[in-house]
N, C-alpha and C. Protein backbone atom coordinates (compact mmCIF):
# COMPACT_ATOMS: atom_id res chain seq x y z
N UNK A 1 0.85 -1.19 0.00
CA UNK A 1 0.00 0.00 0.00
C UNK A 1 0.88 1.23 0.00
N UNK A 2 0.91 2.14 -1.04
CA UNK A 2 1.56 3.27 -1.17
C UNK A 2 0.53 4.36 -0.70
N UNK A 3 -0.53 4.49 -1.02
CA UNK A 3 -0.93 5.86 -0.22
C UNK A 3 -2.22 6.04 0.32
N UNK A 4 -3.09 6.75 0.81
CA UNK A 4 -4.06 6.72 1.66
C UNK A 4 -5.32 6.11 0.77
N UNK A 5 -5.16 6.15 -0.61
CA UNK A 5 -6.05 5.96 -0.69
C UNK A 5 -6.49 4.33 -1.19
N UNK A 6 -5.81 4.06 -1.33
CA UNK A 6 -4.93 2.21 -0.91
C UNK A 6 -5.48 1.95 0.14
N UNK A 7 -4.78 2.26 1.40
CA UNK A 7 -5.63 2.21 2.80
C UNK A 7 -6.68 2.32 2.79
N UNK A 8 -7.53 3.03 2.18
CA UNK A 8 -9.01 3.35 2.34
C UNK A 8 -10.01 1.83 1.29
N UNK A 9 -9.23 1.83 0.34
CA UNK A 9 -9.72 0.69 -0.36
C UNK A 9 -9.71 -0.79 0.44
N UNK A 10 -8.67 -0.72 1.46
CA UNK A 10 -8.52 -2.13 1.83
C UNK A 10 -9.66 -1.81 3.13
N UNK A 11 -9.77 -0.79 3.64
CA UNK A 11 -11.03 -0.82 4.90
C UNK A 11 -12.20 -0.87 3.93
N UNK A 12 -12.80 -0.34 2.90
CA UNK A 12 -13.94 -0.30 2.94
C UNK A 12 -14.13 -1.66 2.35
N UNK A 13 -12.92 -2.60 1.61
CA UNK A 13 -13.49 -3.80 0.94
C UNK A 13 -13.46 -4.87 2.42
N UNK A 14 -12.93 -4.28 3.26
CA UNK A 14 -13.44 -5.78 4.32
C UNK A 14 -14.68 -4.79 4.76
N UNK A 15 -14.99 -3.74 5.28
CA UNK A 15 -16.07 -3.24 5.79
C UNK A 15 -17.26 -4.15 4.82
N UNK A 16 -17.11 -3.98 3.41
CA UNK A 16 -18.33 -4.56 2.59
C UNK A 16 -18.50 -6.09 3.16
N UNK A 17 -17.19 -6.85 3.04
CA UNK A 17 -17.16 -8.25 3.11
C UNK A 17 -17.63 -8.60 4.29
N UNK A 18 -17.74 -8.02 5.27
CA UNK A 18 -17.84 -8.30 6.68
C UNK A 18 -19.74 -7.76 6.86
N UNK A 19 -19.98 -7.40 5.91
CA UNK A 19 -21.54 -7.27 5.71
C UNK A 19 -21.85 -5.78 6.36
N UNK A 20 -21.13 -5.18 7.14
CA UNK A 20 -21.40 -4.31 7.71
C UNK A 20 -21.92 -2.75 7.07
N UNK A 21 -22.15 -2.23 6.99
CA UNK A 21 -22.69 -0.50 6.09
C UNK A 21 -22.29 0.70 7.22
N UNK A 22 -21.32 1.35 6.13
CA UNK A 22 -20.83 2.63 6.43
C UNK A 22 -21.52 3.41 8.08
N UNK A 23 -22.79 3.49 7.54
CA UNK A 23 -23.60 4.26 8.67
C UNK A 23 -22.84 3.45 10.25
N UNK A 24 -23.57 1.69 10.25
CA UNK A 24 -23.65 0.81 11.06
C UNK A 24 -21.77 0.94 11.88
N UNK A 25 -21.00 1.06 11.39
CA UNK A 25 -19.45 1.77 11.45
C UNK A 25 -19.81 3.01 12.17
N UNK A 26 -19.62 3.56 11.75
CA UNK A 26 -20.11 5.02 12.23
C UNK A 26 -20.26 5.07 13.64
N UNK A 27 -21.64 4.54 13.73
CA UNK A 27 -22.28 4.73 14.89
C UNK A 27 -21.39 3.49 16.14
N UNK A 28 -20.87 2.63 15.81
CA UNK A 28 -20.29 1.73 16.67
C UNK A 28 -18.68 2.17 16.93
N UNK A 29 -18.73 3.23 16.01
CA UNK A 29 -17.30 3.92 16.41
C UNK A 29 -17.15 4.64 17.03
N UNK A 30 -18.81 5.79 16.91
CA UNK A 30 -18.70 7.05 17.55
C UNK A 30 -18.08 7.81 16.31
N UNK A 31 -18.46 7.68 15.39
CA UNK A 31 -17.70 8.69 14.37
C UNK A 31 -18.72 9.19 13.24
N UNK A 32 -18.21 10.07 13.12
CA UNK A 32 -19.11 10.34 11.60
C UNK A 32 -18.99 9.17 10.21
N UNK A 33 -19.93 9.54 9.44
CA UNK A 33 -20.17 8.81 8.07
C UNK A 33 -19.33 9.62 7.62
N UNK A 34 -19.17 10.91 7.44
CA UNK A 34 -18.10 11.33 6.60
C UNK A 34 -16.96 11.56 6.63
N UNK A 35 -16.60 11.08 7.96
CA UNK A 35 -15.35 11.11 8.41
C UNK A 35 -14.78 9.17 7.55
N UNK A 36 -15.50 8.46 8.13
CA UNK A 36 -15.05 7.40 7.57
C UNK A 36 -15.12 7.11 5.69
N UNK A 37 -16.15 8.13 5.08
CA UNK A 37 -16.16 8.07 3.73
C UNK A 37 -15.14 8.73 3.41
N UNK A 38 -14.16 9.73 4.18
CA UNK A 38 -13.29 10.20 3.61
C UNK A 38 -11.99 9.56 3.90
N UNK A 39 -12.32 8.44 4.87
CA UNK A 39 -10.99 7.60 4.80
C UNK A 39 -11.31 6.44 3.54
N UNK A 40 -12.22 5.79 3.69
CA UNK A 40 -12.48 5.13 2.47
C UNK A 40 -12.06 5.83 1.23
N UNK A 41 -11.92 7.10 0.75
CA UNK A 41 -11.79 7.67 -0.19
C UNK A 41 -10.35 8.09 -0.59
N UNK A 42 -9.64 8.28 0.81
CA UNK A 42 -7.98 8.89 0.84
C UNK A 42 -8.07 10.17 0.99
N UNK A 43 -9.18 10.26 1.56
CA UNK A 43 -9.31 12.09 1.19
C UNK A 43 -8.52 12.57 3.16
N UNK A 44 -7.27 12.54 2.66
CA UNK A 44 -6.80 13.05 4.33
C UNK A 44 -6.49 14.29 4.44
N UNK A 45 -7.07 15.62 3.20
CA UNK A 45 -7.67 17.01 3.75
C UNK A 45 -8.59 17.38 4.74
N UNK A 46 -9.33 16.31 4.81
CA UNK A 46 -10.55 16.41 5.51
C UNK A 46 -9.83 16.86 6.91
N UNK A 47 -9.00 15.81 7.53
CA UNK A 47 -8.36 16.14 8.58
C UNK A 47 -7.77 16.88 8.81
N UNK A 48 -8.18 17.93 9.84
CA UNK A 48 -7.26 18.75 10.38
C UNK A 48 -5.66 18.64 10.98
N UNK A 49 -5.60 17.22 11.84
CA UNK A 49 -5.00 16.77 12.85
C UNK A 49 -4.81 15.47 12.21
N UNK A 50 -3.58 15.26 11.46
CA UNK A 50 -2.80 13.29 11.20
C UNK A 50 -3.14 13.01 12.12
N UNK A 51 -2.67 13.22 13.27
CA UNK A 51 -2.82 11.97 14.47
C UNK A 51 -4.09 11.41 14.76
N UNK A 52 -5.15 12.63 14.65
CA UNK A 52 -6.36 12.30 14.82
C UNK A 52 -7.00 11.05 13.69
N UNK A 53 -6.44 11.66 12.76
CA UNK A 53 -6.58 10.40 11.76
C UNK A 53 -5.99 9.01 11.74
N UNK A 54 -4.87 8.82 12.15
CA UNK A 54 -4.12 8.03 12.45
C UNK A 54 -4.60 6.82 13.66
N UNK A 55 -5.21 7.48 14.26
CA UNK A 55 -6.39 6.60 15.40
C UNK A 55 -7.11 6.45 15.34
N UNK A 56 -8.04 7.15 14.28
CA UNK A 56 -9.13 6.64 13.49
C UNK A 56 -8.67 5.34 12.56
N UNK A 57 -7.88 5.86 11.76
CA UNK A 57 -7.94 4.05 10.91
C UNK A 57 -6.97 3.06 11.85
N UNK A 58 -6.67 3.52 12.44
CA UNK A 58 -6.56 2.30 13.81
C UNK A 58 -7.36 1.86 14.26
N UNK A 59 -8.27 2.55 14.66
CA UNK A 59 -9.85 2.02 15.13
C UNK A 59 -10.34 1.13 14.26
N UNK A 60 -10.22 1.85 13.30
CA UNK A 60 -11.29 1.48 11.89
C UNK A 60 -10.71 -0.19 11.37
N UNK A 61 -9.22 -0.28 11.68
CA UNK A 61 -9.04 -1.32 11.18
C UNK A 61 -9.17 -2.74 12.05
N UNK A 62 -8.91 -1.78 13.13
CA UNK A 62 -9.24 -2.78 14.38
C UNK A 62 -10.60 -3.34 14.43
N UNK A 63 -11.59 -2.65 14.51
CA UNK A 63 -13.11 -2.72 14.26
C UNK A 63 -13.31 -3.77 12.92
N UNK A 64 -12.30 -3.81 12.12
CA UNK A 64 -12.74 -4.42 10.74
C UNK A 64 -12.53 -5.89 11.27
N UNK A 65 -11.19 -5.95 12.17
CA UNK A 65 -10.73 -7.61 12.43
C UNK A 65 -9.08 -7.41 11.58
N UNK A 66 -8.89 -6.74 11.20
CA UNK A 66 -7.43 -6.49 10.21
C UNK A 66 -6.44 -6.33 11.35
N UNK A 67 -5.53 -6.40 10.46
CA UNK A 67 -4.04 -6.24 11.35
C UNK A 67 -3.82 -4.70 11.03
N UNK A 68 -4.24 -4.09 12.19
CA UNK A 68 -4.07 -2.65 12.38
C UNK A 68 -2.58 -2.00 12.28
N UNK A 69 -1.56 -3.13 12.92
CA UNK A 69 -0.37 -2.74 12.78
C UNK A 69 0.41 -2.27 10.92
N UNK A 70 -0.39 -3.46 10.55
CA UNK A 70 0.18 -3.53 9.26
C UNK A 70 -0.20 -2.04 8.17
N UNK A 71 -1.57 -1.58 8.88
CA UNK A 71 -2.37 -0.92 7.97
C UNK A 71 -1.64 0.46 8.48
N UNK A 72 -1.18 0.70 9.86
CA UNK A 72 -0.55 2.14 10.31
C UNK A 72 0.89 1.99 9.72
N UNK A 73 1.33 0.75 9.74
CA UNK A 73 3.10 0.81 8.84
C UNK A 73 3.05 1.57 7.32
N UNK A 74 1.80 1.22 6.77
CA UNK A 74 1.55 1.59 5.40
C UNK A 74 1.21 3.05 5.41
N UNK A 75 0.40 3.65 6.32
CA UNK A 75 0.09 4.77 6.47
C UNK A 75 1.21 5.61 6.87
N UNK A 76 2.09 4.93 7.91
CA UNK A 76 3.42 6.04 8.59
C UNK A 76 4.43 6.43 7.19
N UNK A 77 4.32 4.92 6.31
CA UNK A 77 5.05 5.15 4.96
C UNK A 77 4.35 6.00 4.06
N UNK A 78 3.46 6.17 4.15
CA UNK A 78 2.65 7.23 3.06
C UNK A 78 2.89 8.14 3.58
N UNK A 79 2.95 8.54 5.06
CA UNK A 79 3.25 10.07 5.75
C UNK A 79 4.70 10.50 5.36
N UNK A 80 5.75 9.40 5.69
CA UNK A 80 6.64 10.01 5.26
C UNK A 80 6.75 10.45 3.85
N UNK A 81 6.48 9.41 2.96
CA UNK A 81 6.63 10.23 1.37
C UNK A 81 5.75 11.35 1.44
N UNK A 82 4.57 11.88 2.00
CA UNK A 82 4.09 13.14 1.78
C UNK A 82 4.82 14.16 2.12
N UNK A 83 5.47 13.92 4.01
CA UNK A 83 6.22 14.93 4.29
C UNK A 83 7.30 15.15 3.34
N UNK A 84 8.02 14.37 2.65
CA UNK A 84 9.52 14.91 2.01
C UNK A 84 8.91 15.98 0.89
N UNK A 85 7.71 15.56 0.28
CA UNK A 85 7.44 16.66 -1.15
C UNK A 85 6.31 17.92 -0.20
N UNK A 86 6.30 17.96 1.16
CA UNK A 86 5.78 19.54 1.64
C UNK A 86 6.63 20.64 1.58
């Protein structure tokens, strides 16, 4: 997985597989629908605060049954290639 929006593809295809719907997420997270459609999407403007995001798809992946570790290694690597081209 090179970049967020990779990450977002691999949560929302177990979110589907796992039968579950966006909303039903949401609400068992305590989070918004559009907070999680914009991780599904890669859209990490939305966020004000990485970190805040960063514990969200921790959550999110955790919640899925995934190896959360694996999914924040991919993400810390996408952070760094973003930071070098800011």
């Amino acid at each position: 997985m090179k970049c967020l929006k990779e990450i977002g593809e691999v949560l929302k295809e177990s979110r589907e597989q796992n039968g579950v719907s966006i909303e039903e997420a949401a609400e068992d997270l305590n989070y918004k629908v559009s907070q999680l459609e914009a991780i599904e999407s890669g859209n990490y403007k939305t966020f004000k605060d990485i970190f805040l995001l960063k514990c969200m798809i921790t959550d999110y992946a955790k919640y899925l049954g995934l190896n959360s570790e694996q999914i924040i290694d991919a993400f810390n690597m996408y952070l760094n290639l973003l930071l070098r081209y800011l």
